[in-house]
C-alpha atoms as a PDB file:
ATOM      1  CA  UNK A   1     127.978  33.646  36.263  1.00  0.00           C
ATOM      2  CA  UNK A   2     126.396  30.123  36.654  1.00  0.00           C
ATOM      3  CA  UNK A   3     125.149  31.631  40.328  1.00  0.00           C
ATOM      4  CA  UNK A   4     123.167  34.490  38.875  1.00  0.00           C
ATOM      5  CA  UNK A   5     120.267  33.224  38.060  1.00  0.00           C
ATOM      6  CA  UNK A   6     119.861  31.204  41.175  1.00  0.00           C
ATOM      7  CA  UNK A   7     120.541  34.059  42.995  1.00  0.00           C
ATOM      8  CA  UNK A   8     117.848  36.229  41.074  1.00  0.00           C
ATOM      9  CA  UNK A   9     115.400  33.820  42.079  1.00  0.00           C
ATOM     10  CA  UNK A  10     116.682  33.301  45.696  1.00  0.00           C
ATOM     11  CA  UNK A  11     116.197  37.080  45.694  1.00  0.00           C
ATOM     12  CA  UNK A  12     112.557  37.015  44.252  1.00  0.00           C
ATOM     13  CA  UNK A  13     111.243  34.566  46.592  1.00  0.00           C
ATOM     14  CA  UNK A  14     112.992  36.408  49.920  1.00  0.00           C
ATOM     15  CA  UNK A  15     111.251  40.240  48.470  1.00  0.00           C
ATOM     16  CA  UNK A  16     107.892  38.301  47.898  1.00  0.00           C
ATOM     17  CA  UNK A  17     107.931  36.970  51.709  1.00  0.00           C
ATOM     18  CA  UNK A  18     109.604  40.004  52.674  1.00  0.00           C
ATOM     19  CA  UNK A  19     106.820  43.034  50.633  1.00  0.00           C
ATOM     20  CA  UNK A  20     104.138  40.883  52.544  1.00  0.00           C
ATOM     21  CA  UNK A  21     105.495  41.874  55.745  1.00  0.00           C
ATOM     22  CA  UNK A  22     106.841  44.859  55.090  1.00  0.00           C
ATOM     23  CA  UNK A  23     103.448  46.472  53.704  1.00  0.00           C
ATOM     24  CA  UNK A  24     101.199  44.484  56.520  1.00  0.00           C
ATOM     25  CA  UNK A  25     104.018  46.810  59.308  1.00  0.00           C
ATOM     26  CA  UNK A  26     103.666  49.892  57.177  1.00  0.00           C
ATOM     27  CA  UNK A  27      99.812  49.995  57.087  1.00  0.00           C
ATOM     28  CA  UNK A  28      99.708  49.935  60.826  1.00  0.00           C
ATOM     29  CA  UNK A  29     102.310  52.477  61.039  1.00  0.00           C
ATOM     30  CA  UNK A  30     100.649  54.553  57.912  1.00  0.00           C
ATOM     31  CA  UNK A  31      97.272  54.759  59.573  1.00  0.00           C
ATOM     32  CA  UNK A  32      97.715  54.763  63.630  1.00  0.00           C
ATOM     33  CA  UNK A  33     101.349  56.237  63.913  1.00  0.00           C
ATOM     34  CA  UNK A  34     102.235  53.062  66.093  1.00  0.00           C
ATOM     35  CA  UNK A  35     105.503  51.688  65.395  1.00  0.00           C
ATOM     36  CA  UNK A  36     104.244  47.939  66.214  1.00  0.00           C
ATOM     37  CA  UNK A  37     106.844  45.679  67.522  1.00  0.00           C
ATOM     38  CA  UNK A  38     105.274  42.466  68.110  1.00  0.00           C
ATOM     39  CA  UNK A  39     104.129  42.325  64.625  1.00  0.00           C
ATOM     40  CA  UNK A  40     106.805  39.327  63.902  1.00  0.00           C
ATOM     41  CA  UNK A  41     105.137  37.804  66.401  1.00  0.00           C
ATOM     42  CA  UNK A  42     102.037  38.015  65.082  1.00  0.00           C
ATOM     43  CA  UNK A  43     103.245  36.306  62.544  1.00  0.00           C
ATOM     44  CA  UNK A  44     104.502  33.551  64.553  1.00  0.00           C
ATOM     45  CA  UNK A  45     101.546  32.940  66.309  1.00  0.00           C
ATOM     46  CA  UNK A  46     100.084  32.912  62.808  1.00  0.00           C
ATOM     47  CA  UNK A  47     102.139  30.384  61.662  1.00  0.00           C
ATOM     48  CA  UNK A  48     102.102  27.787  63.711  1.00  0.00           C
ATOM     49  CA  UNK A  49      98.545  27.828  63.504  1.00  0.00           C
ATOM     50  CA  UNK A  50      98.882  27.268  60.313  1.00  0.00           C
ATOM     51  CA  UNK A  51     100.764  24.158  61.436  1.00  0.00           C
ATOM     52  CA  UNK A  52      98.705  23.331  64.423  1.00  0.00           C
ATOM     53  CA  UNK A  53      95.795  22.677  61.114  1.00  0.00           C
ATOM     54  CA  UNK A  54      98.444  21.411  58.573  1.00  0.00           C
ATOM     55  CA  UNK A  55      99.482  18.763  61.566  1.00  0.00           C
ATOM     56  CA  UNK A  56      96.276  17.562  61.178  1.00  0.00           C
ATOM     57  CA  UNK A  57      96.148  16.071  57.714  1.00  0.00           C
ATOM     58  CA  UNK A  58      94.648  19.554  56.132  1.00  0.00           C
ATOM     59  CA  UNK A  59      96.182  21.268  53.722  1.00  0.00           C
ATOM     60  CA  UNK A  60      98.842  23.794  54.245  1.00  0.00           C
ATOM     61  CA  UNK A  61      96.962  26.402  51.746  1.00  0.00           C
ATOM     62  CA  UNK A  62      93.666  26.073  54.247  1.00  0.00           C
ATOM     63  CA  UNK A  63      96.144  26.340  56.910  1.00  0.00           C
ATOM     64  CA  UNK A  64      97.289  29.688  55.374  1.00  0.00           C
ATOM     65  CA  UNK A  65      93.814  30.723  54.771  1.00  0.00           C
ATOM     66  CA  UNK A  66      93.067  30.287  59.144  1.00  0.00           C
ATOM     67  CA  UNK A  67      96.092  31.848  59.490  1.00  0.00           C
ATOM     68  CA  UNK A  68      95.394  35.024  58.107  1.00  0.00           C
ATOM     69  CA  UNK A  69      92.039  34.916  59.499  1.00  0.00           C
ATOM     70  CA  UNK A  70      93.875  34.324  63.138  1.00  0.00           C
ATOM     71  CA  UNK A  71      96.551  37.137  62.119  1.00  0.00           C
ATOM     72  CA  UNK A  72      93.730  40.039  61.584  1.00  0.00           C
ATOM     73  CA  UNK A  73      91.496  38.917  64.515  1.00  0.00           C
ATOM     74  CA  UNK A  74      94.432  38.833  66.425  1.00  0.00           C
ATOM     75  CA  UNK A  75      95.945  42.244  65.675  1.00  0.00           C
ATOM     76  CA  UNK A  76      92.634  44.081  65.692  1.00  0.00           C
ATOM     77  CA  UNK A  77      92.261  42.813  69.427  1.00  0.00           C
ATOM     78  CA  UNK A  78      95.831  43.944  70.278  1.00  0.00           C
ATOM     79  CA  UNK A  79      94.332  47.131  69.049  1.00  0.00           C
ATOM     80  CA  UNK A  80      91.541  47.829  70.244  1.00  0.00           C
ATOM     81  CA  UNK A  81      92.337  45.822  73.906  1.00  0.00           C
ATOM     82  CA  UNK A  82      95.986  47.131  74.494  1.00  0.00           C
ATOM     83  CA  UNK A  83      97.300  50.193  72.268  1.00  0.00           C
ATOM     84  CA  UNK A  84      94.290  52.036  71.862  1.00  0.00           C
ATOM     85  CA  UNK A  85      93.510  52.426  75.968  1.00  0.00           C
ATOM     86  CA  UNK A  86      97.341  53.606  76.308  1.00  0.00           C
ATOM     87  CA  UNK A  87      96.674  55.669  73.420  1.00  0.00           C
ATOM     88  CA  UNK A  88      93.278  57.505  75.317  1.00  0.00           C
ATOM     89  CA  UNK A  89      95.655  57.409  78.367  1.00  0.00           C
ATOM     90  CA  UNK A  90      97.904  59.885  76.717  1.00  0.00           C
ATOM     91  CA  UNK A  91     100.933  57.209  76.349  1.00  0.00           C
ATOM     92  CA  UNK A  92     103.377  58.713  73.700  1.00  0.00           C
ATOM     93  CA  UNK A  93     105.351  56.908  70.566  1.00  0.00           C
ATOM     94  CA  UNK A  94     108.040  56.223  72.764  1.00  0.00           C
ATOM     95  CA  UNK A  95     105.767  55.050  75.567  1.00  0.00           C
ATOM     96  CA  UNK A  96     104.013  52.610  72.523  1.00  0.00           C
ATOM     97  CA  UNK A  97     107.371  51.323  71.637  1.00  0.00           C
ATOM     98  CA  UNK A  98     107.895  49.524  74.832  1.00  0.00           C
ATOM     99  CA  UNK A  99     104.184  48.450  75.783  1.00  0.00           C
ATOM    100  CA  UNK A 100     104.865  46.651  71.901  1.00  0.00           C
ATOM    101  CA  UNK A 101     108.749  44.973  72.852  1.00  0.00           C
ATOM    102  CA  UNK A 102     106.593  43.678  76.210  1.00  0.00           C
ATOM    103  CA  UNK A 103     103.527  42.239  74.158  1.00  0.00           C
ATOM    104  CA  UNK A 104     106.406  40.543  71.750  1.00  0.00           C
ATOM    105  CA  UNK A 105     107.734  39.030  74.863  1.00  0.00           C
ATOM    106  CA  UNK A 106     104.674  38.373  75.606  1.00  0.00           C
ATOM    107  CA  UNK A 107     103.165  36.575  72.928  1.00  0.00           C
ATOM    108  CA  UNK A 108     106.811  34.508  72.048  1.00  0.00           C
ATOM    109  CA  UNK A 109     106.563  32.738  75.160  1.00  0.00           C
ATOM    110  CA  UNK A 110     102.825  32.193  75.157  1.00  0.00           C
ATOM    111  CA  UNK A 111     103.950  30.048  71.779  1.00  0.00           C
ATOM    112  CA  UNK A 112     106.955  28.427  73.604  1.00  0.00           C
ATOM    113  CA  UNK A 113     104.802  27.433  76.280  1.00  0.00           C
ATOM    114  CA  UNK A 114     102.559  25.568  74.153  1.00  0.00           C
ATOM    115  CA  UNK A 115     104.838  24.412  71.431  1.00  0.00           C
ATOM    116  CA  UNK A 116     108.167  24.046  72.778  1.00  0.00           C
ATOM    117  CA  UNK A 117     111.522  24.713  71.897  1.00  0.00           C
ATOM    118  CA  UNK A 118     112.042  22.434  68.627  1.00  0.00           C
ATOM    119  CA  UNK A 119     112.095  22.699  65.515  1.00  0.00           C
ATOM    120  CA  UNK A 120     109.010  22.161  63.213  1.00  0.00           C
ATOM    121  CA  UNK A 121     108.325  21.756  59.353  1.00  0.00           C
ATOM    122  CA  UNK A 122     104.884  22.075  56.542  1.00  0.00           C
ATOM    123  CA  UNK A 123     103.796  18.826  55.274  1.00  0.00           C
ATOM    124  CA  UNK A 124     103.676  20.772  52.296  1.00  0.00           C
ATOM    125  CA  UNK A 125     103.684  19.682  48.495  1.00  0.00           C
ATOM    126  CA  UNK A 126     106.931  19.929  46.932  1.00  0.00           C
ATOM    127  CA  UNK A 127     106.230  19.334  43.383  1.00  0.00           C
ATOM    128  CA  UNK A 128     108.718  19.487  40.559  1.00  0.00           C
ATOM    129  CA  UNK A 129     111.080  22.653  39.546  1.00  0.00           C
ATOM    130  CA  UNK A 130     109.836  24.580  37.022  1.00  0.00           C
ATOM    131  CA  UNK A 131     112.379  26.351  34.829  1.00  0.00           C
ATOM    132  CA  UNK A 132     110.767  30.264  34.052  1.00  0.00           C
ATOM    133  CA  UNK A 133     113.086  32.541  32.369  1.00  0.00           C
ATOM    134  CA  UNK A 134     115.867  30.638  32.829  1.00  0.00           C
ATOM    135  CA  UNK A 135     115.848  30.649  36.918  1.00  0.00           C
ATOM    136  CA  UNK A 136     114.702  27.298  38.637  1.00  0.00           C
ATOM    137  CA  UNK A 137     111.551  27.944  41.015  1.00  0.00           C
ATOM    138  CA  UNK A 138     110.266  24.669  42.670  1.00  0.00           C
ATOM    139  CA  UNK A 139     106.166  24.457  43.250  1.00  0.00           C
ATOM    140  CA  UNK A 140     106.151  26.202  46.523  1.00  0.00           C
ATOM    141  CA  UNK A 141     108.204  29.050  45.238  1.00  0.00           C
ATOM    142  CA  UNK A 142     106.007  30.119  42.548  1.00  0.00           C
ATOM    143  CA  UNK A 143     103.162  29.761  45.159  1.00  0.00           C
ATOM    144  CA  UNK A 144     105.078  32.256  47.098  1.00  0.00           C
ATOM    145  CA  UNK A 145     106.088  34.152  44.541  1.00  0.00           C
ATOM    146  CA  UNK A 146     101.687  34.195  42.980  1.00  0.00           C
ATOM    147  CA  UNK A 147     100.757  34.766  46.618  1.00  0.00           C
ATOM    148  CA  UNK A 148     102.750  37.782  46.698  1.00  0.00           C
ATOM    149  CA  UNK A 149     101.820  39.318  43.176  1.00  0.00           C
ATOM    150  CA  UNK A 150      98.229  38.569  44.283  1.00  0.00           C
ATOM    151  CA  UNK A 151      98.391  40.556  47.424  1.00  0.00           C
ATOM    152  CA  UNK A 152     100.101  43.872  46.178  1.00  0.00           C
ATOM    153  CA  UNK A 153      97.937  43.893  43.193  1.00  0.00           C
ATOM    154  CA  UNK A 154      95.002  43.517  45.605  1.00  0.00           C
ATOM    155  CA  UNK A 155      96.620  46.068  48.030  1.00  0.00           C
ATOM    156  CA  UNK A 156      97.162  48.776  45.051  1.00  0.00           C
ATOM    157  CA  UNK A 157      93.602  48.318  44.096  1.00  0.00           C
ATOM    158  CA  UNK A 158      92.207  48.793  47.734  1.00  0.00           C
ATOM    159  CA  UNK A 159      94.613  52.256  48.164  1.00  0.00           C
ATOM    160  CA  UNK A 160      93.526  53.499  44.711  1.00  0.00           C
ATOM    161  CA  UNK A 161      90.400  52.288  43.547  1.00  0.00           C
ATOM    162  CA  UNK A 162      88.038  52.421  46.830  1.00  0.00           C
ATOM    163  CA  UNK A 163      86.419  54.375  49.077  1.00  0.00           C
ATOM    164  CA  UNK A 164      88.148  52.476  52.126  1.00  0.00           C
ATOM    165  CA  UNK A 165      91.149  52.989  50.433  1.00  0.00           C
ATOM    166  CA  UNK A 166      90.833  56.882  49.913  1.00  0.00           C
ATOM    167  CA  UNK A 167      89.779  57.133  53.605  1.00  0.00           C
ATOM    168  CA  UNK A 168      93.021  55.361  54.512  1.00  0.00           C
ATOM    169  CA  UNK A 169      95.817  57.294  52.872  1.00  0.00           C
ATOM    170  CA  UNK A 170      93.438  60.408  54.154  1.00  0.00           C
ATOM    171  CA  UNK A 171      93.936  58.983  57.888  1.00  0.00           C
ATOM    172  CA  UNK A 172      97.998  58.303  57.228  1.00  0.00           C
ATOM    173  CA  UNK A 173      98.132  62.203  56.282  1.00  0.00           C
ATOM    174  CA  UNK A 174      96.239  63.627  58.699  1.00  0.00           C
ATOM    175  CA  UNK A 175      93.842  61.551  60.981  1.00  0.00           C
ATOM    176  CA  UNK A 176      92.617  64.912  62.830  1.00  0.00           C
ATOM    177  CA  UNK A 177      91.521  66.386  59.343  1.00  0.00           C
ATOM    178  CA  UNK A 178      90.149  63.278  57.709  1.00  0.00           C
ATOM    179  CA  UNK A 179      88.055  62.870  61.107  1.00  0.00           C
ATOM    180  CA  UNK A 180      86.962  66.730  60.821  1.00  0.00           C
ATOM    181  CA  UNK A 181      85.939  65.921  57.143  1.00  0.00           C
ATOM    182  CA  UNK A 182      83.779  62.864  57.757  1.00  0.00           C
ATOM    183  CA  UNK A 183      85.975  59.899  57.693  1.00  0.00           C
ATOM    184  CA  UNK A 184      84.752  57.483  60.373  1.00  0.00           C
ATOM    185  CA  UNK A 185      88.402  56.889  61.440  1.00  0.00           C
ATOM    186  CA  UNK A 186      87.700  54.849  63.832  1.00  0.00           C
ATOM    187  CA  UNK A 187      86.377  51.957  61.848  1.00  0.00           C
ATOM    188  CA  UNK A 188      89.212  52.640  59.135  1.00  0.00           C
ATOM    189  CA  UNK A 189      91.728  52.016  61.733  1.00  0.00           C
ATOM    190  CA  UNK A 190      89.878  49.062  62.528  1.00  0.00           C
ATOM    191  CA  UNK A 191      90.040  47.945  59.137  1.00  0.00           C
ATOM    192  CA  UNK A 192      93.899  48.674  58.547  1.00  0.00           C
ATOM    193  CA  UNK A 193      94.705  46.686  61.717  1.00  0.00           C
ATOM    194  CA  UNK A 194      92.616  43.649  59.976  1.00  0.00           C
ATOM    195  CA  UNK A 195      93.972  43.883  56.520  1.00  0.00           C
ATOM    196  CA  UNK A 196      97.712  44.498  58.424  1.00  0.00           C
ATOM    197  CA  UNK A 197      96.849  41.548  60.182  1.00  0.00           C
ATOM    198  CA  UNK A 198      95.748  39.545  57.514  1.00  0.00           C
ATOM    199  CA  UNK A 199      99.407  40.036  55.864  1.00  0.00           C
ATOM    200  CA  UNK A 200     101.279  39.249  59.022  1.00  0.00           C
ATOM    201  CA  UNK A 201      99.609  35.779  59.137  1.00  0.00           C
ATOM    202  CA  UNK A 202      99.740  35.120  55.407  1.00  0.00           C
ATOM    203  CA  UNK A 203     103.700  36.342  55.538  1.00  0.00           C
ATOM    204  CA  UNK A 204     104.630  34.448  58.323  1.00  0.00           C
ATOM    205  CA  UNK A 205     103.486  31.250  56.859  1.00  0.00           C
ATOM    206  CA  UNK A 206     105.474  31.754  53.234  1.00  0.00           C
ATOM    207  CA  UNK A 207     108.759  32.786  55.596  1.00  0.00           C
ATOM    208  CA  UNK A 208     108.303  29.207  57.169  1.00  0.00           C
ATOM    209  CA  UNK A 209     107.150  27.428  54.369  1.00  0.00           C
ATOM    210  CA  UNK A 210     110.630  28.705  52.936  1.00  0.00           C
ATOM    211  CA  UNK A 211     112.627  27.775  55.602  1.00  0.00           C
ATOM    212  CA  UNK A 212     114.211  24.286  55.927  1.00  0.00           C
ATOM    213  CA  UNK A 213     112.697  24.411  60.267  1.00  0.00           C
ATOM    214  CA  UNK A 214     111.265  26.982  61.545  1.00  0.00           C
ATOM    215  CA  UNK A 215     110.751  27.420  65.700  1.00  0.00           C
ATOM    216  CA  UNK A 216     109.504  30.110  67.620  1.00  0.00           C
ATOM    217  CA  UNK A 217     112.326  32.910  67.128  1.00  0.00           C
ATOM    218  CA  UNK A 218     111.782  32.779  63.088  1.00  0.00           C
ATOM    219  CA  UNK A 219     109.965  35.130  62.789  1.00  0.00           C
ATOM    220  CA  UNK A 220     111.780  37.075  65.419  1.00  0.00           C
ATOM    221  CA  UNK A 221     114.789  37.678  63.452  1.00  0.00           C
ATOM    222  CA  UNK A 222     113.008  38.409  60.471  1.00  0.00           C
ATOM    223  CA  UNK A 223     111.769  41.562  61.969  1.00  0.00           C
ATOM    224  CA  UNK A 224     115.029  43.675  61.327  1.00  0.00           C
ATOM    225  CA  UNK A 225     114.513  43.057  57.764  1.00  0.00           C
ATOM    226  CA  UNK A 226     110.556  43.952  57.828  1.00  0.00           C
ATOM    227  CA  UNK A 227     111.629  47.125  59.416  1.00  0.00           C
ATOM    228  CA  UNK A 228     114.359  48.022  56.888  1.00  0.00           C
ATOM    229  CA  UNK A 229     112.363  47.233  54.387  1.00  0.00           C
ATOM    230  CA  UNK A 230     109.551  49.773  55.673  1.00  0.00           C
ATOM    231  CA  UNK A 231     112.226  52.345  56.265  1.00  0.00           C
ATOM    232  CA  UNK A 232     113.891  52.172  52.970  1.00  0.00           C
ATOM    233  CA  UNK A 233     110.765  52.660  51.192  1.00  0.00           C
ATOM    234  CA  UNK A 234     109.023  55.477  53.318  1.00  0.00           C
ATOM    235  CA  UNK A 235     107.523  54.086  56.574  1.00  0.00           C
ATOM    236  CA  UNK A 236     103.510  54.487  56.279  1.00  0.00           C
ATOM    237  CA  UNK A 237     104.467  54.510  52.633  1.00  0.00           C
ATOM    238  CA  UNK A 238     102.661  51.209  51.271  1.00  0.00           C
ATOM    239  CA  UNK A 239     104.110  51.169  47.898  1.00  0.00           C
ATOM    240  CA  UNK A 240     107.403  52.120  49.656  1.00  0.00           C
ATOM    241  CA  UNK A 241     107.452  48.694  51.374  1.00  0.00           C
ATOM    242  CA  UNK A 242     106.995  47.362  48.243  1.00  0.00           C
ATOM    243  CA  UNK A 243     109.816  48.918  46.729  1.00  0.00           C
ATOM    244  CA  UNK A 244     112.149  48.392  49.821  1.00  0.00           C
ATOM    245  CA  UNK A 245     111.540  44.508  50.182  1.00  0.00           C
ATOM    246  CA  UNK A 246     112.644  44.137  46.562  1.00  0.00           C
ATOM    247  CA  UNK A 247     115.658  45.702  47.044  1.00  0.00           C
ATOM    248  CA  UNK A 248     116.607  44.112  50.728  1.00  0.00           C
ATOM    249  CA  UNK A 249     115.759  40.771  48.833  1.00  0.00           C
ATOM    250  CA  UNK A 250     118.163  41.612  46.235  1.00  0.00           C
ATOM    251  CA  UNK A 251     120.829  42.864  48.011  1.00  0.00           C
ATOM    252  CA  UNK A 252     120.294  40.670  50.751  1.00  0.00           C
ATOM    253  CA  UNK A 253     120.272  37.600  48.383  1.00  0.00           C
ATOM    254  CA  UNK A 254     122.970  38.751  46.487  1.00  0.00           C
ATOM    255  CA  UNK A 255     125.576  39.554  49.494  1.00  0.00           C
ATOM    256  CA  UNK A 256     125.833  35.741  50.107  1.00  0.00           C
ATOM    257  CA  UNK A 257     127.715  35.016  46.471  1.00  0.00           C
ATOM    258  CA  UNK A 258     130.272  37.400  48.671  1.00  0.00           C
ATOM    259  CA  UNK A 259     129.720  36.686  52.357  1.00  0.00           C
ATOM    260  CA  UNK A 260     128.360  33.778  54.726  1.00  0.00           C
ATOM    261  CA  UNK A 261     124.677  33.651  54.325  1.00  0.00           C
ATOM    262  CA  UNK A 262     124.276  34.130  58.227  1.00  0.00           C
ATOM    263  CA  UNK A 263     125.150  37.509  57.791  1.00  0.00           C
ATOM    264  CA  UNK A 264     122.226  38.351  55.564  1.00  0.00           C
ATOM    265  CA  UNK A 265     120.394  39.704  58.673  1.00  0.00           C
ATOM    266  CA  UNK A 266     123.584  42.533  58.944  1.00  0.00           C
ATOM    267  CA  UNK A 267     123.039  43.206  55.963  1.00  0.00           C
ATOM    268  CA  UNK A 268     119.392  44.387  56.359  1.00  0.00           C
ATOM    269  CA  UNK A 269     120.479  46.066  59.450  1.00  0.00           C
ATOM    270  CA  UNK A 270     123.706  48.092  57.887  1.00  0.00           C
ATOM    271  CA  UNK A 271     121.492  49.352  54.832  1.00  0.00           C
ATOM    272  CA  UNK A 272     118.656  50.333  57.476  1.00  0.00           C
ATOM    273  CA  UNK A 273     121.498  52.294  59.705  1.00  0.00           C
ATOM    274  CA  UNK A 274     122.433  53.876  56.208  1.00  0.00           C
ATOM    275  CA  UNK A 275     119.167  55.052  55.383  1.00  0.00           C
ATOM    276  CA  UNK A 276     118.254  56.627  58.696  1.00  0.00           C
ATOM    277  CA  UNK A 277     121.757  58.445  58.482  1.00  0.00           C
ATOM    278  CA  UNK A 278     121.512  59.572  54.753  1.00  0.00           C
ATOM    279  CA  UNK A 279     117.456  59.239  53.415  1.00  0.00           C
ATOM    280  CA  UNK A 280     115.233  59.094  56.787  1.00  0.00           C
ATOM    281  CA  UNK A 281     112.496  59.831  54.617  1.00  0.00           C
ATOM    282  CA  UNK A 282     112.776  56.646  52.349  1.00  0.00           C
ATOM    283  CA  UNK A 283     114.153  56.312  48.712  1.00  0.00           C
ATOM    284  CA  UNK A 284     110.308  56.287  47.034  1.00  0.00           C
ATOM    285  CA  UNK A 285     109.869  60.269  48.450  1.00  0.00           C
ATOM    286  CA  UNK A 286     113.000  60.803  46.641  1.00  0.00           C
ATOM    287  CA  UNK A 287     111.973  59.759  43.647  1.00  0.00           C
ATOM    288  CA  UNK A 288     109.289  61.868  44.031  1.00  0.00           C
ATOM    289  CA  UNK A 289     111.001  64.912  44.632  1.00  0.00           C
ATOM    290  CA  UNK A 290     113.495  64.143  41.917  1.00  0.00           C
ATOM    291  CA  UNK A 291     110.144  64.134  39.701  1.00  0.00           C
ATOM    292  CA  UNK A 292     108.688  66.940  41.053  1.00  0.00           C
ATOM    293  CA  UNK A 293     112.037  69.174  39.997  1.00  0.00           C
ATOM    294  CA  UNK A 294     111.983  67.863  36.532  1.00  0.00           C
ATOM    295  CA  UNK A 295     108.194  69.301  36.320  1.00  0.00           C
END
């Protein structure tokens, strides 16, 4: 009992880092149908940018700040420079798939070239714990965990609330018809891949801020998780990311009171094999249809 609470808050820290990731890959996906691959390491190269400014006596919040500005440039170029000609070219989804596992390739060893194979940390503010409900969060934890709030809230408002955000759930549904009715797609695409981008960078900074050392292949083996996480929930389906990081955190978090915390990766990977097999379509449409039967 004594490990509950701990665990909780293990498990709201690793769904905040994860529902940044998870809805940066799923707004990609939503809006251009491109199951992006080298969007971990986006987030690496994100990161250590990040550290590359933190290394030099600035703070690690400005860092995260270039970083996300680095993250959006960066994946609106990979856009516009690499998936959209194979896209005019007439290169299919499975076709996509592979020109993204090259550009991860790509873009790990680009890092490793100019950082090396070690092991790197944040000179980042520790603070003292804070005790909130009962559960133990140091300073950089509830950062995470504000961060995180902070971004969905600001991600809801954008889908709901906006014009750009209107035009973008009309794209995910049907980019032919939302072109047809006047939605300059082109640009909202553009836009997607920014605010996608954004995510990536801000995400892959809280993953190594939370981790003891971080190198190159972080990020890397996060990206089983991101994708469960976007499966679980509905891929394209924004709010669906949301609701399958915080239950991969959870369950994720919680499988180590009973297993080795190295396996926490399986984990991921076993409930998105499950999914695929049982609810393809994501637990979030389910709930929908289960609502739309008792109407």
């Amino acid at each position: 009992m004594s490990l509950i609470l701990p665990t909780i808050g293990f498990s709201l820290i690793s769904a905040s880092i994860l529902a940044l990731a998870a809805v940066g890959f799923t707004l990609q996906f939503g809006v251009t149908n491109i199951l992006n691959l080298a969007f971990a390491e986006v987030m690496t190269s994100s990161a250590f940018v990040a550290y590359w400014v933190n290394s030099r006596g600035i703070s690690i919040w400005i860092g995260m700040l270039v970083a996300g500005l680095f993250g959006a440039i960066l994946s609106l170029l990979i856009n516009r420079w690499l998936y959209r000609p194979f896209i005019r070219s007439g290169t299919r989804l499975f076709g996509l798939i592979i020109v993204s596992m090259g550009l991860a390739l790509i873009i790990q060893n680009g890092v490793l070239a100019i950082t090396g194979p070690g092991f790197f940390t944040y000179d980042q503010p520790h603070g003292l714990a804070f005790d909130v409900a009962g559960i133990r969060f140091t300073y950089t934890e509830l950062a995470i965990l504000l961060i995180a709030v902070v971004a969905m809230a600001a991600v809801h408002l954008l889908l709901t609330r906006t014009r750009l955000g209107k035009a973008m759930r009309a794209c995910s549904a049907d980019s032919a018809l939302a072109r047809c009715s006047g939605v300059p797609t082109a640009r909202v695409v553009d836009i997607a891949w920014l605010l996608s981008g954004a995510l990536a960078g801000i995400a892959g900074v809280t993953l190594f801020m939370n981790t003891t050392a971080f190198s190159v292949t972080t990020s890397g083996d996060f990206l089983v998780v991101i994708i469960a996480a976007a499966i679980l929930g509905g891929v394209g389906d924004a709010y669906g990311a949301m609701l399958g990081a915080l239950i991969i955190g959870f369950a994720t978090e919680f499988s180590a009171l009973f297993l080795n915390s190295a396996y926490k990766t399986a984990i991921a990977f076993v409930i998105l094999v499950v999914v695929l097999l049982i609810r393809p379509q994501g637990v979030r449409a389910a709930f929908a249809a289960a609502r739309e039967v008792q109407t």
